[in-house]
Protein backbone atom coordinates (compact mmCIF):
# COMPACT_ATOMS: atom_id res chain seq x y z
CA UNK A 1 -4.46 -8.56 13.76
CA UNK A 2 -6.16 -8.11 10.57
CA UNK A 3 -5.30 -6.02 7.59
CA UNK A 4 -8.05 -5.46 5.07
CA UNK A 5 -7.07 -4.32 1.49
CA UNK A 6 -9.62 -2.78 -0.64
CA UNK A 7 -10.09 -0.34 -3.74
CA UNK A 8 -8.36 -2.66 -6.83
CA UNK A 9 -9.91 -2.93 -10.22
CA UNK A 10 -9.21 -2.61 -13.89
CA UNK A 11 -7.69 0.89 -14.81
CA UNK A 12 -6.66 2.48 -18.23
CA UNK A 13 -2.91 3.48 -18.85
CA UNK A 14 -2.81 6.97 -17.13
CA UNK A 15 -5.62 6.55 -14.85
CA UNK A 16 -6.23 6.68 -10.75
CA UNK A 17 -6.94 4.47 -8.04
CA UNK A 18 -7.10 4.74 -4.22
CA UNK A 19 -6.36 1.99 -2.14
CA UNK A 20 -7.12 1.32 1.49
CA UNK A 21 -5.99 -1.02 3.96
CA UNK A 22 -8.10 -1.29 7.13
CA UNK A 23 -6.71 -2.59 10.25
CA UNK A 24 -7.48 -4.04 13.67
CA UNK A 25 -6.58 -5.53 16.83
CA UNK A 26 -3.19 -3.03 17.16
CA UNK A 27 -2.17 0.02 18.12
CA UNK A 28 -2.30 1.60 14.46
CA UNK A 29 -0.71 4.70 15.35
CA UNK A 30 2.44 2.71 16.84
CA UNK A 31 2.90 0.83 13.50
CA UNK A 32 4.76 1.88 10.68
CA UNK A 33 2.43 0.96 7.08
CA UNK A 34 3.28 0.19 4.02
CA UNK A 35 2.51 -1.02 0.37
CA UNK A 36 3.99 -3.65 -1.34
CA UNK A 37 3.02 -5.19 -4.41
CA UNK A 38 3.44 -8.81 -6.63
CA UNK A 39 3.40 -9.23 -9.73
CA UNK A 40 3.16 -12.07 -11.56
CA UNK A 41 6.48 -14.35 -12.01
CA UNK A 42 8.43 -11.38 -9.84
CA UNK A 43 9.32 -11.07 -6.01
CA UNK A 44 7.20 -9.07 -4.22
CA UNK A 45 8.77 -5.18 -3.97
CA UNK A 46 8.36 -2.13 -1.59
CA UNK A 47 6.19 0.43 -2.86
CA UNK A 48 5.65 2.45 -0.63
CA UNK A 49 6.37 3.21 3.31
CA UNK A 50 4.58 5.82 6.12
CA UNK A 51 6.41 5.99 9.23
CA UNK A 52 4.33 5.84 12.74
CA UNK A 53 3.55 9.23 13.14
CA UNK A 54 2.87 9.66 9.53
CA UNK A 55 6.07 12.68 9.42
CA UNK A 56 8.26 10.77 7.13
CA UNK A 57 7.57 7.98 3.82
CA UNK A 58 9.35 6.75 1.56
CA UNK A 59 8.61 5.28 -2.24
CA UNK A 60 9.92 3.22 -4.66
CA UNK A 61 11.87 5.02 -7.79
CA UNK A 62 9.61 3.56 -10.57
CA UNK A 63 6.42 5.39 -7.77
CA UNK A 64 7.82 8.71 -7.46
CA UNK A 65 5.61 12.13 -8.24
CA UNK A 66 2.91 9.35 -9.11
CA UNK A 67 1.81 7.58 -5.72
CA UNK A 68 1.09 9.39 -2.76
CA UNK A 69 1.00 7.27 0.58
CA UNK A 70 -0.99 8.54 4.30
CA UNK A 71 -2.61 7.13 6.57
CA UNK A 72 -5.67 8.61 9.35
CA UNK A 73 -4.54 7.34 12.80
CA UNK A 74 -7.98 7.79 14.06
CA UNK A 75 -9.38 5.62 11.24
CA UNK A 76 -6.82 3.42 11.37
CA UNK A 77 -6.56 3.40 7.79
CA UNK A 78 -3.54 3.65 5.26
CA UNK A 79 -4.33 4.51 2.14
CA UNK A 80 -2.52 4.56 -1.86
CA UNK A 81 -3.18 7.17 -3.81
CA UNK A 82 -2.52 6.11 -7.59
CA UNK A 83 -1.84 8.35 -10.43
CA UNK A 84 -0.62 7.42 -14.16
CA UNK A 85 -0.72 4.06 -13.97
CA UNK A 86 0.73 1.90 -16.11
CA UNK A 87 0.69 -1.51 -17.60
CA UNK A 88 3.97 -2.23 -15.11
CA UNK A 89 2.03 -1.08 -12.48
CA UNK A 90 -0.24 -4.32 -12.85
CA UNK A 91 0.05 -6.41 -9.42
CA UNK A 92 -1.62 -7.65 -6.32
CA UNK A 93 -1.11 -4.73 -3.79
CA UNK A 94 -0.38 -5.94 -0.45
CA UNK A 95 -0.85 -3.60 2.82
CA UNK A 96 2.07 -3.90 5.59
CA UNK A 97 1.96 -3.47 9.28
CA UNK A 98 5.10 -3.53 11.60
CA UNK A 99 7.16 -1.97 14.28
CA UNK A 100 10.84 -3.36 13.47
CA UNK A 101 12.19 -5.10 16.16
CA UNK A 102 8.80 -5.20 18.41
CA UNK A 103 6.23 -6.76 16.76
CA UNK A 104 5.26 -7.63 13.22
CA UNK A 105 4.94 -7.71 10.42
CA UNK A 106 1.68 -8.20 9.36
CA UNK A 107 0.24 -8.76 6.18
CA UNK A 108 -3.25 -7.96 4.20
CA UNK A 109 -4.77 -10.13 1.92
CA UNK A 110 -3.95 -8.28 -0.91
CA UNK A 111 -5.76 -6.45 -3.69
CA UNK A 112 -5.93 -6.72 -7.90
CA UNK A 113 -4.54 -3.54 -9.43
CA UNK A 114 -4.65 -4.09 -13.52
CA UNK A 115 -3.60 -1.83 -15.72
CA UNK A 116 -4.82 -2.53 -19.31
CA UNK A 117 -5.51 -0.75 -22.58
């Protein structure tokens, strides 16, 4: 199984990014995806979550109304949209695969967001 995380860079305070995470060798469409992120001298934290069949997610309070999480089953791609950043927002972004219970979870690499002025 690998999990490829791409689309981090340096952003200004209010500013976008889209992140993707690219998988293979699974069943994408069986696993639910998610983002979680790092940041420096802090455990790593949910960000957000896209179930299976993509019907239900789920984000983190300090996300809402700015991040938008899907994912393309036939792609098997999940990707974070990013809106407003902010200097908090300033982590590696880590890309999650797992069915609870079954199999999993599997991890990306991770990705560099930084949010600077």
């Amino acid at each position: 199984v690998q999990l490829v995380e791409s689309g981090g860079g340096l952003v200004q305070p209010g500013g976008s990014l889209r992140l993707s995470c690219a998988a293979s060798g699974l069943t994408f469409s069986r696993y639910d995806m998610s983002w979680h992120r790092q940041a420096p001298g802090k455990e790593r934290e949910l960000v957000a979550i896209i179930t299976s069949a993509g019907g239900l997610t789920n984000y983190a309070d300090s996300v809402k109304g700015r991040f938008t999480i899907d994912r393309d089953n036939a792609k098997n791609t999940v990707y974070l949209q990013m809106g407003s950043l902010k200097p908090d927002d300033t982590a590696v972004y880590y890309c999650r695969a797992d069915r609870p219970k079954i199999e999993g979870p599997y991890w990306g690499q991770g990705t560099q967001v930084t949010v600077f002025s």
